[in-house]
C-alpha atoms as a PDB file:
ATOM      1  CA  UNK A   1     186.812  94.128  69.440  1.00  0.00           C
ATOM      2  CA  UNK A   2     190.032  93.164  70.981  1.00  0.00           C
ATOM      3  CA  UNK A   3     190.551  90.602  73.566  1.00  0.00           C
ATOM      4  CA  UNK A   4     190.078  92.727  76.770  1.00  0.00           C
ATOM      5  CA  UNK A   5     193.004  90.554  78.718  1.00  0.00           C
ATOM      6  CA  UNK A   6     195.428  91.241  76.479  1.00  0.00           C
ATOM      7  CA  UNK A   7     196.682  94.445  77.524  1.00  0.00           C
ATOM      8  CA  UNK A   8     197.467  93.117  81.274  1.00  0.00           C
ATOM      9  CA  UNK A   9     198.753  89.677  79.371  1.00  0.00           C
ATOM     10  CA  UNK A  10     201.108  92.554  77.415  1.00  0.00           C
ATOM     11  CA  UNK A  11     201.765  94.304  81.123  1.00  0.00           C
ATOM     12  CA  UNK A  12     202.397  91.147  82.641  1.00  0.00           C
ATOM     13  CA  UNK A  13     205.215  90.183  79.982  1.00  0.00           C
ATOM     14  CA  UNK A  14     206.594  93.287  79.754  1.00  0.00           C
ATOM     15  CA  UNK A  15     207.217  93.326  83.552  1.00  0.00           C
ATOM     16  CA  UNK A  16     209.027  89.825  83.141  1.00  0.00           C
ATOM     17  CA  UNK A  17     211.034  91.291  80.628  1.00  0.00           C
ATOM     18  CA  UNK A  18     212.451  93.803  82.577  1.00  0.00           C
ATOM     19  CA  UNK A  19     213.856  90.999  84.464  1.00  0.00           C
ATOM     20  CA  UNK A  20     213.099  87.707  85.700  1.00  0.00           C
ATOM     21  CA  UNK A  21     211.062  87.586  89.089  1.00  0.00           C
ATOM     22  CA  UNK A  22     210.583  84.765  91.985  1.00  0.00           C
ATOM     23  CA  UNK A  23     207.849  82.922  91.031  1.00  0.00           C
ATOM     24  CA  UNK A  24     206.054  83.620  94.536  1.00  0.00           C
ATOM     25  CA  UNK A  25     206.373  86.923  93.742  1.00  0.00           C
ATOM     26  CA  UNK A  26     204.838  86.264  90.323  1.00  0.00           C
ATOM     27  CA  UNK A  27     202.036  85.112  92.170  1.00  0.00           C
ATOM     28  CA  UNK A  28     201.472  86.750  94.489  1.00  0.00           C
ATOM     29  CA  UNK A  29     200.895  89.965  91.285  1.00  0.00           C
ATOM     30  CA  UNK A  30     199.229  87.892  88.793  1.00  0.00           C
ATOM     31  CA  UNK A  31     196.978  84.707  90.264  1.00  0.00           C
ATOM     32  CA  UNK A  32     193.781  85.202  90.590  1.00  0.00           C
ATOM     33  CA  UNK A  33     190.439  83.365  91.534  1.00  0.00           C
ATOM     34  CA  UNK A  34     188.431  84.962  88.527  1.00  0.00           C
ATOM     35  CA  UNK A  35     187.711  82.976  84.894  1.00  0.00           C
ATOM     36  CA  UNK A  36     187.383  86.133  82.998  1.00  0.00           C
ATOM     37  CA  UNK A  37     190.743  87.147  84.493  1.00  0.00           C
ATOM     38  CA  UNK A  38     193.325  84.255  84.751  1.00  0.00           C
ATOM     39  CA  UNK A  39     195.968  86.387  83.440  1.00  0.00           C
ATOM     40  CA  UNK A  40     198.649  84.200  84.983  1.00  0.00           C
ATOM     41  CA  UNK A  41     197.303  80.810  84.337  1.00  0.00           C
ATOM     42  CA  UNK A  42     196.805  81.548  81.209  1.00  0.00           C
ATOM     43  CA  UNK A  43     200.209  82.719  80.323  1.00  0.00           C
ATOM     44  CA  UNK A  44     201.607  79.768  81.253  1.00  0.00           C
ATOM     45  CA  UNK A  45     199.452  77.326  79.564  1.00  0.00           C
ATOM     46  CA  UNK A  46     200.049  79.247  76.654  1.00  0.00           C
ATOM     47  CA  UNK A  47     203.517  78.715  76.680  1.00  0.00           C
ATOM     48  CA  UNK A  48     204.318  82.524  77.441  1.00  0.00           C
ATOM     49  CA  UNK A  49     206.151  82.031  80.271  1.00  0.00           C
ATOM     50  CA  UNK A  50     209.475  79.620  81.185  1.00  0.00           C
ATOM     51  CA  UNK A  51     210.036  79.136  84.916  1.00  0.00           C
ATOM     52  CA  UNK A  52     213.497  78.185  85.703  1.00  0.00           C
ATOM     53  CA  UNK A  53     214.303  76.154  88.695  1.00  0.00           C
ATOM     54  CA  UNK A  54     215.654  77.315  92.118  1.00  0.00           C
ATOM     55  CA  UNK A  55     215.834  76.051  95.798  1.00  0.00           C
ATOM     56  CA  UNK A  56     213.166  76.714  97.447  1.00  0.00           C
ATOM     57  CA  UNK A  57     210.960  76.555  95.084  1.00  0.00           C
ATOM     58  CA  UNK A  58     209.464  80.017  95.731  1.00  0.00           C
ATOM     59  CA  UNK A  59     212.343  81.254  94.070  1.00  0.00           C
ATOM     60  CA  UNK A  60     212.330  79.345  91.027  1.00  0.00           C
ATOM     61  CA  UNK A  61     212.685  82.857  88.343  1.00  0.00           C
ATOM     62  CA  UNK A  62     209.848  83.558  85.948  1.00  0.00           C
ATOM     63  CA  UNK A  63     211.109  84.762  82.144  1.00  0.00           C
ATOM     64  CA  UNK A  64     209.753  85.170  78.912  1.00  0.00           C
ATOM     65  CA  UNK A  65     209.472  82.111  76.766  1.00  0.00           C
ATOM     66  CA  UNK A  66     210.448  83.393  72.666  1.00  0.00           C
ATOM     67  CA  UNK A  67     206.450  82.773  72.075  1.00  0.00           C
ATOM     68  CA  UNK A  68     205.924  85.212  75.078  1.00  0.00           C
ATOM     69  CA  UNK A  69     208.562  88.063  73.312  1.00  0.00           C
ATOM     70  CA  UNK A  70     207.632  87.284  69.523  1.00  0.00           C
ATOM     71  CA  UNK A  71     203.682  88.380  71.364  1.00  0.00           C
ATOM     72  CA  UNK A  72     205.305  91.321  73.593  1.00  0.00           C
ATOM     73  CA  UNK A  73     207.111  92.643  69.894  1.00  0.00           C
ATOM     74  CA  UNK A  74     203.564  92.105  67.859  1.00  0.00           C
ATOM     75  CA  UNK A  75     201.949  94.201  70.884  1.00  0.00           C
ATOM     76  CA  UNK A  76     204.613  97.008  71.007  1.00  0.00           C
ATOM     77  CA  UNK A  77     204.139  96.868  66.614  1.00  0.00           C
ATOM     78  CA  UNK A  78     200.413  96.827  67.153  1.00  0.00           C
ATOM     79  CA  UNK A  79     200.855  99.963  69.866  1.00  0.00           C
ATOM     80  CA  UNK A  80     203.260 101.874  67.434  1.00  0.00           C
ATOM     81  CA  UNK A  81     200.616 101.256  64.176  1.00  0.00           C
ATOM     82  CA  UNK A  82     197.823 102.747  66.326  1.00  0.00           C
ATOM     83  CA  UNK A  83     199.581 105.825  67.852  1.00  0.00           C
END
């Protein structure tokens, strides 16, 4: 059985992708109090995600690390080998 998180983990980079976003606004999407769903958090500790730096800090822009695109390309491969 797949990992049930990792089609919003896939969402969540692919909306990055499409361009970088504030990091409030980042967090305001993707934080969230539930374990089973720390989507966000665990991006980041997973090295998915850079964060550059702006002033204020709210606007500091989110990206995709290359660990976070070589996992977007595996899950558009993975989407293409089961369609």
């Amino acid at each position: 059985m797949a990992d049930p998180t990792r089609a919003l983990t896939l969402q969540l980079l692919q909306s990055l992708a499409e361009r970088p976003r504030p990091y409030a606004e980042v967090l305001e999407t993707w934080r969230t109090s539930c374990p089973r769903l720390s989507i966000w958090e665990d991006a980041c500790t997973d090295g998915l995600v850079d964060c550059a730096p702006g002033s204020p800090p709210e606007l500091h822009l989110v990206t995709v690390s290359a660990r976070g695109r070589a996992l977007l390309a595996d899950g558009h491969a993975e989407g293409e080998r089961t369609n």
